[in-house]
Protein backbone atom coordinates (compact mmCIF):
# COMPACT_ATOMS: atom_id res chain seq x y z
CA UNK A 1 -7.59 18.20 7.11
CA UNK A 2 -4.01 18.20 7.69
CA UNK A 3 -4.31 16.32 11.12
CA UNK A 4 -6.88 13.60 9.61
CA UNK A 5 -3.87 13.15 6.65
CA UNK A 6 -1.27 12.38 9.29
CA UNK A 7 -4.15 10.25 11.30
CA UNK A 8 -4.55 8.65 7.48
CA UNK A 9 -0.65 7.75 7.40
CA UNK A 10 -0.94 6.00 10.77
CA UNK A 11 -3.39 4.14 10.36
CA UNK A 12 -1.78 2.72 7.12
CA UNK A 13 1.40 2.02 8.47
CA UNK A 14 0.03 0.30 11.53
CA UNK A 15 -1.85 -1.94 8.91
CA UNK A 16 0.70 -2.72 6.95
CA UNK A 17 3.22 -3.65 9.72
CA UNK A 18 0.43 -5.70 11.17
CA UNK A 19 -0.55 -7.93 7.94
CA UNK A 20 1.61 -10.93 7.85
CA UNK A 21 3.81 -11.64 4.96
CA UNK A 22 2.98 -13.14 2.08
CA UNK A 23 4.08 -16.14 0.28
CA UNK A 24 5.19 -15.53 -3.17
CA UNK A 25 5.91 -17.47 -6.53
CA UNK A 26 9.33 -18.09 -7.35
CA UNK A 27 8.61 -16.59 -11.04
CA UNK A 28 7.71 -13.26 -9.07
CA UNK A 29 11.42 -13.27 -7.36
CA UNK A 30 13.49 -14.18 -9.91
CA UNK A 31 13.81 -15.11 -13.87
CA UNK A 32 15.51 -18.07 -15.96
CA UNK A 33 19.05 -16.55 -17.09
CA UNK A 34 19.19 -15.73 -20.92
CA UNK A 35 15.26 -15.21 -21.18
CA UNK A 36 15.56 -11.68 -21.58
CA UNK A 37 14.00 -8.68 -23.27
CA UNK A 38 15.85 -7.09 -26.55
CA UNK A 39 15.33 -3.29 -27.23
CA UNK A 40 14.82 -2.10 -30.89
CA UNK A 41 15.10 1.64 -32.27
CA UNK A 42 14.61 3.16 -35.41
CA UNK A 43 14.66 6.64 -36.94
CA UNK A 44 11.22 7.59 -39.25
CA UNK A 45 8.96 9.67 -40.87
CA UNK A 46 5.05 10.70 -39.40
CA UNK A 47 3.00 12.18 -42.48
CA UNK A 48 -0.61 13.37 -42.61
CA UNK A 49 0.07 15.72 -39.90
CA UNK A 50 -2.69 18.88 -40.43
CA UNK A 51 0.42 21.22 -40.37
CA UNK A 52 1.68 20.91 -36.78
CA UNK A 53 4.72 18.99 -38.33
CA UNK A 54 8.20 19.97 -37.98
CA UNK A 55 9.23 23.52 -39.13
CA UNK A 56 12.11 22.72 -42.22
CA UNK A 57 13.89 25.65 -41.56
CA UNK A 58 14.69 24.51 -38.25
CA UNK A 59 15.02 20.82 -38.95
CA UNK A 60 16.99 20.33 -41.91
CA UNK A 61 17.31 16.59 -41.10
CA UNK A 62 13.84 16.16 -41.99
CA UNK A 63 14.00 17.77 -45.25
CA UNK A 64 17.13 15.45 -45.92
CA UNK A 65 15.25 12.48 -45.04
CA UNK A 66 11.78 13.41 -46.94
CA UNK A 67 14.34 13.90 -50.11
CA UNK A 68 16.06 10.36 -49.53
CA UNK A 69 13.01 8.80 -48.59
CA UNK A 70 11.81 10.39 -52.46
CA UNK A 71 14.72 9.21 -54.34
CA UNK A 72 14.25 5.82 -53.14
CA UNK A 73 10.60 5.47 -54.31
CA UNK A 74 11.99 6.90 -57.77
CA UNK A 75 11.13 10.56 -57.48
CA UNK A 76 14.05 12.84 -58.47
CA UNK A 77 13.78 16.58 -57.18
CA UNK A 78 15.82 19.48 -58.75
CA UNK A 79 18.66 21.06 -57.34
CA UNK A 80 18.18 23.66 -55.08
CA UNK A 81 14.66 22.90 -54.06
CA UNK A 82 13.50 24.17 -51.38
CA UNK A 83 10.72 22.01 -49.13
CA UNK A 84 8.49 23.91 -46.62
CA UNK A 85 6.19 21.21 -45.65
CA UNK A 86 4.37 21.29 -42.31
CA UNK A 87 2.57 18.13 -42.04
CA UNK A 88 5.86 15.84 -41.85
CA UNK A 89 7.87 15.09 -38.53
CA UNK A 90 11.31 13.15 -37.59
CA UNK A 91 10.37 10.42 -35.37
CA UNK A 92 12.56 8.21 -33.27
CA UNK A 93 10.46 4.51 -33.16
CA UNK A 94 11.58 2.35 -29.99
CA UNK A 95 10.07 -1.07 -29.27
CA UNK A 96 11.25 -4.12 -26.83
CA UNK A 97 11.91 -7.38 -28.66
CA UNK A 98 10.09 -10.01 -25.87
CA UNK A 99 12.02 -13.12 -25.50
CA UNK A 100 10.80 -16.77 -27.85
CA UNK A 101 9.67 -13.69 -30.18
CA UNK A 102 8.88 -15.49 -34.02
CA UNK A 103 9.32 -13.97 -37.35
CA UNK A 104 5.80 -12.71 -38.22
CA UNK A 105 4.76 -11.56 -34.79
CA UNK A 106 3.50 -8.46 -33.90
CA UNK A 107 4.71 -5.75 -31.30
CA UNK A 108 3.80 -2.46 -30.06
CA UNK A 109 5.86 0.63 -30.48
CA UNK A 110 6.33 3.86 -29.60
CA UNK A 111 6.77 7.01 -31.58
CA UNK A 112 8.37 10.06 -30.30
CA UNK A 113 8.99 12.94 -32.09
CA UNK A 114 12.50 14.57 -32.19
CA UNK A 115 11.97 18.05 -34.07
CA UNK A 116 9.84 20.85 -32.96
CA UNK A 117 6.66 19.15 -34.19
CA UNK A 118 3.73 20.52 -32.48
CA UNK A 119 1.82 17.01 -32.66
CA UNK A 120 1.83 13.99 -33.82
CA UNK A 121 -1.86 13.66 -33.26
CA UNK A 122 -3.70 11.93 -37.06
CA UNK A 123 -0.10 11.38 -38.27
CA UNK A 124 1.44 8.02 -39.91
CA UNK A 125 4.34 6.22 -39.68
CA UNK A 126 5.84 5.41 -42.61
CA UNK A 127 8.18 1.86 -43.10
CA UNK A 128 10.60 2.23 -40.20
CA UNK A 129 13.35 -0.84 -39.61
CA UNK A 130 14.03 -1.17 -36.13
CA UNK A 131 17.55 -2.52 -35.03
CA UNK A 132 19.07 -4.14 -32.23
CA UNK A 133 22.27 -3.24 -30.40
CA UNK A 134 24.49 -4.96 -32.90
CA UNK A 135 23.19 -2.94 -35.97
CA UNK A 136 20.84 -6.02 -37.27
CA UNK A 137 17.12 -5.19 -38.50
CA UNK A 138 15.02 -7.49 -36.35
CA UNK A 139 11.23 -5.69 -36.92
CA UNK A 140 9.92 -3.53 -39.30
CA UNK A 141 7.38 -0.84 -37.91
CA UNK A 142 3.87 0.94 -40.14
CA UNK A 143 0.78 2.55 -38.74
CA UNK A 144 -1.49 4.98 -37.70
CA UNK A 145 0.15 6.59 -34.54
CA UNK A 146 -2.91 6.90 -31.72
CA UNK A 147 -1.50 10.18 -29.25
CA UNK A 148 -3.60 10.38 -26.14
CA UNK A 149 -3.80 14.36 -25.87
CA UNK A 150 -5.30 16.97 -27.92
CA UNK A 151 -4.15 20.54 -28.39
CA UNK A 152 -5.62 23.84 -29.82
CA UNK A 153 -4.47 27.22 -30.79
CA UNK A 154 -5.75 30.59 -32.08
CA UNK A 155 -5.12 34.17 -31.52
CA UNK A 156 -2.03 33.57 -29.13
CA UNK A 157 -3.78 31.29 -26.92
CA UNK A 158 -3.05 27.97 -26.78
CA UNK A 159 -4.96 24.86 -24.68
CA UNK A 160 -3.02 21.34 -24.45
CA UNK A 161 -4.20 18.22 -23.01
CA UNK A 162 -1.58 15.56 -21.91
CA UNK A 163 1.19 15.22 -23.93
CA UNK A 164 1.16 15.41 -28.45
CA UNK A 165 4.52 14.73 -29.27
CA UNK A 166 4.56 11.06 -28.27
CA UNK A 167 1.87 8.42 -29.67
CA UNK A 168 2.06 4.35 -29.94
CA UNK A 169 0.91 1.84 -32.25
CA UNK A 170 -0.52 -1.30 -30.62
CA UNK A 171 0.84 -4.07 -32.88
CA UNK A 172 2.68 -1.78 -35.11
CA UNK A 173 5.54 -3.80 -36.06
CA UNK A 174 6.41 -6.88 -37.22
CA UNK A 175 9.12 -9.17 -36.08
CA UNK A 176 11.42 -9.92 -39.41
CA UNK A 177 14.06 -11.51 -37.19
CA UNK A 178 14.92 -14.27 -34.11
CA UNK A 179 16.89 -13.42 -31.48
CA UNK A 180 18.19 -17.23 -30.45
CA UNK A 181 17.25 -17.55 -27.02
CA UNK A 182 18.80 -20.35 -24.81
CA UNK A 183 16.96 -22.37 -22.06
CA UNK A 184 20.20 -23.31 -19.88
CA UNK A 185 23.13 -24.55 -20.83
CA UNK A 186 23.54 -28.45 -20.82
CA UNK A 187 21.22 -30.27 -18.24
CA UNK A 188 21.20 -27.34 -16.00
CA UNK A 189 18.54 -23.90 -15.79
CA UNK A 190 20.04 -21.08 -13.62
CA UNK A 191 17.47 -18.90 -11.91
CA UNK A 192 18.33 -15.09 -11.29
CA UNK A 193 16.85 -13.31 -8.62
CA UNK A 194 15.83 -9.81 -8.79
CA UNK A 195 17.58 -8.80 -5.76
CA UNK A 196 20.62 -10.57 -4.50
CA UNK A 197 19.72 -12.14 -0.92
CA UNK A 198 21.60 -15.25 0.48
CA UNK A 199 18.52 -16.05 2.71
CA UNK A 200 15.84 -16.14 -0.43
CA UNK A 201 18.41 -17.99 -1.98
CA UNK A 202 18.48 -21.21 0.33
CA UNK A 203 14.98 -20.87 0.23
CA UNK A 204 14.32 -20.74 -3.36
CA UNK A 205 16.59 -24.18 -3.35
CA UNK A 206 15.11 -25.74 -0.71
CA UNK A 207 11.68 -25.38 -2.23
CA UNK A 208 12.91 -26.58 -5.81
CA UNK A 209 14.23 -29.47 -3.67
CA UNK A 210 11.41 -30.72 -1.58
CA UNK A 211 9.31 -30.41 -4.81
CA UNK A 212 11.63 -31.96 -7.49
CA UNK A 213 13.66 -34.07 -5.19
CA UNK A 214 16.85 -33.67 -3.50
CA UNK A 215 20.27 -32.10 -5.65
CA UNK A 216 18.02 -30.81 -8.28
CA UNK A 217 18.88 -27.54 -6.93
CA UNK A 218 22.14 -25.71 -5.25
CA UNK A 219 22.55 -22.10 -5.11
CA UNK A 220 25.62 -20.49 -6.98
CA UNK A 221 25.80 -17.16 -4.82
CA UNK A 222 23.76 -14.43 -3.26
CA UNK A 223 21.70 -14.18 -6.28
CA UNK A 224 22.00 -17.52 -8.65
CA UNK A 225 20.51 -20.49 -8.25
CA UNK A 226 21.05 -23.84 -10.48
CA UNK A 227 18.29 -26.25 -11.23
CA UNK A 228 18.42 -29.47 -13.23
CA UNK A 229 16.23 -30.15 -15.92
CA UNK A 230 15.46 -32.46 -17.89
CA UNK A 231 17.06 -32.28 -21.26
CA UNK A 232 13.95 -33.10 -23.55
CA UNK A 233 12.51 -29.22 -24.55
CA UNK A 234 8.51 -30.05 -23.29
CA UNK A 235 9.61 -31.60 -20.91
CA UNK A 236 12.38 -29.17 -19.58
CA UNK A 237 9.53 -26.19 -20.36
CA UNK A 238 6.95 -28.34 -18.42
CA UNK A 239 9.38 -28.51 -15.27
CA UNK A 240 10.44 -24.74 -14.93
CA UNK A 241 6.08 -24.27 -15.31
CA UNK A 242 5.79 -26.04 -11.94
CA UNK A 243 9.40 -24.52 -10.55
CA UNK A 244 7.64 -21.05 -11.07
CA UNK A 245 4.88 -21.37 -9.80
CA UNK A 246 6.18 -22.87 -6.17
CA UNK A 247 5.77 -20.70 -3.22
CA UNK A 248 8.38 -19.29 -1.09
CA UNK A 249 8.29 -17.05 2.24
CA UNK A 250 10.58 -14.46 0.63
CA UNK A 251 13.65 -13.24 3.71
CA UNK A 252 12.95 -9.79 5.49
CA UNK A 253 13.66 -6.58 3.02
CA UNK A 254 16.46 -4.83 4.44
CA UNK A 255 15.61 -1.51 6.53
CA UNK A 256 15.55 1.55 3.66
CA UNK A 257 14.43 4.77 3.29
CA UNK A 258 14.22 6.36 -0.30
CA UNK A 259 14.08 10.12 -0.78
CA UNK A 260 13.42 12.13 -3.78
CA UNK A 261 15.52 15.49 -3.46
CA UNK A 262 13.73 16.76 -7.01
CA UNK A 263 10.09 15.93 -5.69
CA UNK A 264 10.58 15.84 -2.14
CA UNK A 265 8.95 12.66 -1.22
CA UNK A 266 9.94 10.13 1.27
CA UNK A 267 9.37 6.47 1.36
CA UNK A 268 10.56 3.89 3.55
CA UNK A 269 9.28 0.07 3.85
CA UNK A 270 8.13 -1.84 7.13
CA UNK A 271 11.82 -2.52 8.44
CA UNK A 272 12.69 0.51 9.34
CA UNK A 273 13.06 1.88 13.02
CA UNK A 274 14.44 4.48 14.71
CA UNK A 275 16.54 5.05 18.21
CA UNK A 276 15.08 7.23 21.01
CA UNK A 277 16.60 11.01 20.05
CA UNK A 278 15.58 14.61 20.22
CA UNK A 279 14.64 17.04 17.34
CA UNK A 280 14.35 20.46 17.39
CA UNK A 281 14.13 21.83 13.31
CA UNK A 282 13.13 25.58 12.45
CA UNK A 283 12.79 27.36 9.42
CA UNK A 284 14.34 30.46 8.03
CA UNK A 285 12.88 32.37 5.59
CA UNK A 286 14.43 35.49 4.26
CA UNK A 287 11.90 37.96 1.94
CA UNK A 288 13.32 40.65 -0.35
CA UNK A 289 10.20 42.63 -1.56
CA UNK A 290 10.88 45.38 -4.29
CA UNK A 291 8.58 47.90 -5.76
CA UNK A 292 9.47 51.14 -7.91
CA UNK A 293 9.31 54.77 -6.62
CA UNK A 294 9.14 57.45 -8.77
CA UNK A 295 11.13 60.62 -7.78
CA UNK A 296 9.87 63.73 -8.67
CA UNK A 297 12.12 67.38 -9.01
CA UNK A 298 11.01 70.09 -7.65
CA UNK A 299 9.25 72.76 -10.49
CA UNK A 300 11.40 74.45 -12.14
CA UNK A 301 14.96 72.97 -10.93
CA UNK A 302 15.65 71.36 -14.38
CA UNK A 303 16.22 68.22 -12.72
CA UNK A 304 14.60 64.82 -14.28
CA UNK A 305 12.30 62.60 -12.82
CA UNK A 306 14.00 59.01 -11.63
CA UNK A 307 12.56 55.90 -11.30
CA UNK A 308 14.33 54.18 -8.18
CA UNK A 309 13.61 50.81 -6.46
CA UNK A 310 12.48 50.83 -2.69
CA UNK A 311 13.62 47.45 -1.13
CA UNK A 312 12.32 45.85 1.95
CA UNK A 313 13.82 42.73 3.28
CA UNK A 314 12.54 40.42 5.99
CA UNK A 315 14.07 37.80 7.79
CA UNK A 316 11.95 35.45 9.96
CA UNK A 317 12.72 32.45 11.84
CA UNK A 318 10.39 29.89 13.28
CA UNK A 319 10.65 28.79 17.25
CA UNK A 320 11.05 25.40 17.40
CA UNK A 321 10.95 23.40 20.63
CA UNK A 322 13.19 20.05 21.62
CA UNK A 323 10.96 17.30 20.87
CA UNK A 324 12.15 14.34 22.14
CA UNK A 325 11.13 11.13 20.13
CA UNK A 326 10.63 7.50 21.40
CA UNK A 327 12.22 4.82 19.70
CA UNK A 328 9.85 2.54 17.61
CA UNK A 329 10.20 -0.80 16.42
CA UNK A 330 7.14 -0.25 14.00
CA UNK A 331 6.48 1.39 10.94
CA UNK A 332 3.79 2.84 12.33
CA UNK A 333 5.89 3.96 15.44
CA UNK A 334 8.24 5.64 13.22
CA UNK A 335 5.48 7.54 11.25
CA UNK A 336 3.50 8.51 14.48
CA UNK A 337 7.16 9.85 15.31
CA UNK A 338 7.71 11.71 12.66
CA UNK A 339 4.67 13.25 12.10
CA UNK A 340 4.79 14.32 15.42
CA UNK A 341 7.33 17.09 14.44
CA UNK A 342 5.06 18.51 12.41
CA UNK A 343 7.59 19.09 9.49
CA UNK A 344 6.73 19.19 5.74
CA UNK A 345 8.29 16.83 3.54
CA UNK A 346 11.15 19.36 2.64
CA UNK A 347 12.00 19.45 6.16
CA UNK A 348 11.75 15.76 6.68
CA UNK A 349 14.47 14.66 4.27
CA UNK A 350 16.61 17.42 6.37
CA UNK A 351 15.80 15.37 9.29
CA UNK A 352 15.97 12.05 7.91
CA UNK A 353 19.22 12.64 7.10
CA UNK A 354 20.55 14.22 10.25
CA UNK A 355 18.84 11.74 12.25
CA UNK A 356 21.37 8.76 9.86
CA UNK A 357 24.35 11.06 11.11
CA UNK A 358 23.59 10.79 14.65
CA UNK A 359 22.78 7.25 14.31
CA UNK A 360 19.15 7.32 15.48
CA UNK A 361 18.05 5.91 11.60
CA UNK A 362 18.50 2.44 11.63
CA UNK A 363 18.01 1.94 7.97
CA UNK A 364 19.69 2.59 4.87
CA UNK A 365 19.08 6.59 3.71
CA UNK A 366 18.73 6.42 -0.45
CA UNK A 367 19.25 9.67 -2.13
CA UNK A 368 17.78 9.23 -5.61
């Protein structure tokens, strides 16, 4: 199994490196500057919960907001009353605010709970404003919050499915507020592209050009590109429709490798390549084993009897042989390579990144 996985990898990589690249849309690459998202957060109430709420002894900031939340509907509790309820929980409500957004439209958000709830599974959200990074109210958020999990407990035992303490509503708030969005400035549209790249650049503004005509577009720098456009609004939305939608042969990704020191995987795209080198890579593994002894006096020596711990520690290294590996121009060269060594992923971000020191890696190593 393990030699048809690293068969499995080959064969991938040699497919991918031999498919030719693609031709892409310009919206794909890149966005009009100042069409943007807008995040929203809010701080609620879930009720109806069937007593896997939030415990009030340990969340006092739930009992203080059940008793404001009370006041303001005209209830008035006595002093010194004391609220154990177990089927309310303190929610924090986040939505994103999508660009051209009117007042009256509806958006999905997402409720997470920020007590020691057990679930918010049957709860609802009661009136929540959501605000913007300048302190504004710009949606208002109700619902019935769907969680996709279930849980059960009894007698100690206790069975969960995916995760309770986070649900959504689909269309569960309304937009109260605009957000003015501008479509350029003046007669010109600047494009943004994800990644800044001088070569997709000059060809992002050659295609506006050979499509719109010559000088509609000029690029700014490695990442900015600026388009005229007409001035009428259909008309100026009409143009950046077509401009979108042209295709470009996006520039070569730079060589990179991308390693994940929490989950130990590796990735690396279709540029990179490595220099002929030599690996050799063992592994040491030290075992400390403990189990109690019981020592036992002799009869009648009015000693006591003495747990102790007997230790027993191990120390074993692997052989590993110089392997010498060819350089490859191909991804598939490099993972034929690699797999060669037969090391596990743990061991190949050791080697990955010895292989950068010594120069061998020709691409960029990415610790995230």
């Amino acid at each position: 199994m393990k030699r048809f996985g690293k068969m499995a990898m080959v064969l991938l990589a040699a497919a991918a490196a031999a498919m030719p690249a693609q031709a892409e849309r310009i919206k794909d690459l890149a966005s009009v500057q100042g069409v943007r998202m807008n995040q929203l957060i809010g701080y609620g109430l879930v009720v109806g919960l069937d007593g896997s709420g939030d415990q009030t002894t340990q969340t006092p900031f739930t009992v203080q907001s059940i008793i404001n939340m009370l006041s303001n509907l005209g209830v008035t509790l006595p002093p010194g009353t004391s609220l154990q309820l177990k089927n309310v929980a303190a929610v924090m409500v986040t939505s994103t605010l999508p660009p051209f957004a009117r007042a009256g439209q509806q958006i999905d958000v997402t409720v997470s709970s920020m007590g020691n709830a057990k679930s918010l599974r049957g709860g609802t959200l009661l009136m929540t404003p959501l605000k913007g990074a300048d302190g504004n109210v710009y949606a208002v958020a109700q619902g019935n919050v769907l969680v996709g999990g279930i849980g059960a407990s009894a007698g100690g035992s206790k069975v969960t499915v995916n995760h309770l303490s986070v649900g959504r509503i689909a269309a569960g708030a309304t937009v109260e507020r605009v957000v003015p969005t501008q479509l350029g400035e003046g007669e010109f549209v600047h494009l943004e592209l994800n990644t800044t790249d001088f070569g997709t650049v000059q060809r992002v503004v050659d295609a506006i050009n050979r499509a719109a005509g010559a000088d509609t577009a000029r690029a700014v720098d490695g990442r900015r590109v600026q388009v005229r456009a007409p001035a009428d609004a259909d008309s100026r939305v009409s143009f950046l429709g077509r401009i979108e939608n042209l295709d470009i042969q996006p520039m070569q990704v730079a060589a990179k490798v991308i390693v994940n020191g929490r989950t130990g995987s590796v990735v690396m795209n279709q540029s990179v390549a490595i220099d002929a080198c030599a690996v050799a890579h063992g592994n040491l593994s030290v075992t400390v084993a403990s189990e109690p002894a019981v020592s036992q006096p002799a009869p009648f020596s009015a000693g006591q009897t003495v747990v102790t711990e007997r230790a027993d520690i191990q120390i074993k290294q692997e052989g590993a042989a110089l392997m010498a590996l060819k350089a490859g121009a191909s991804l598939a060269e490099v993972v034929k390579a690699l797999n060669a060594i037969g090391a596990n992923p743990q061991d190949l971000i050791a080697i990955l990144q010895a292989m950068k020191a010594a120069g061998a890696l020709r691409a960029e190593l990415e610790v995230i």
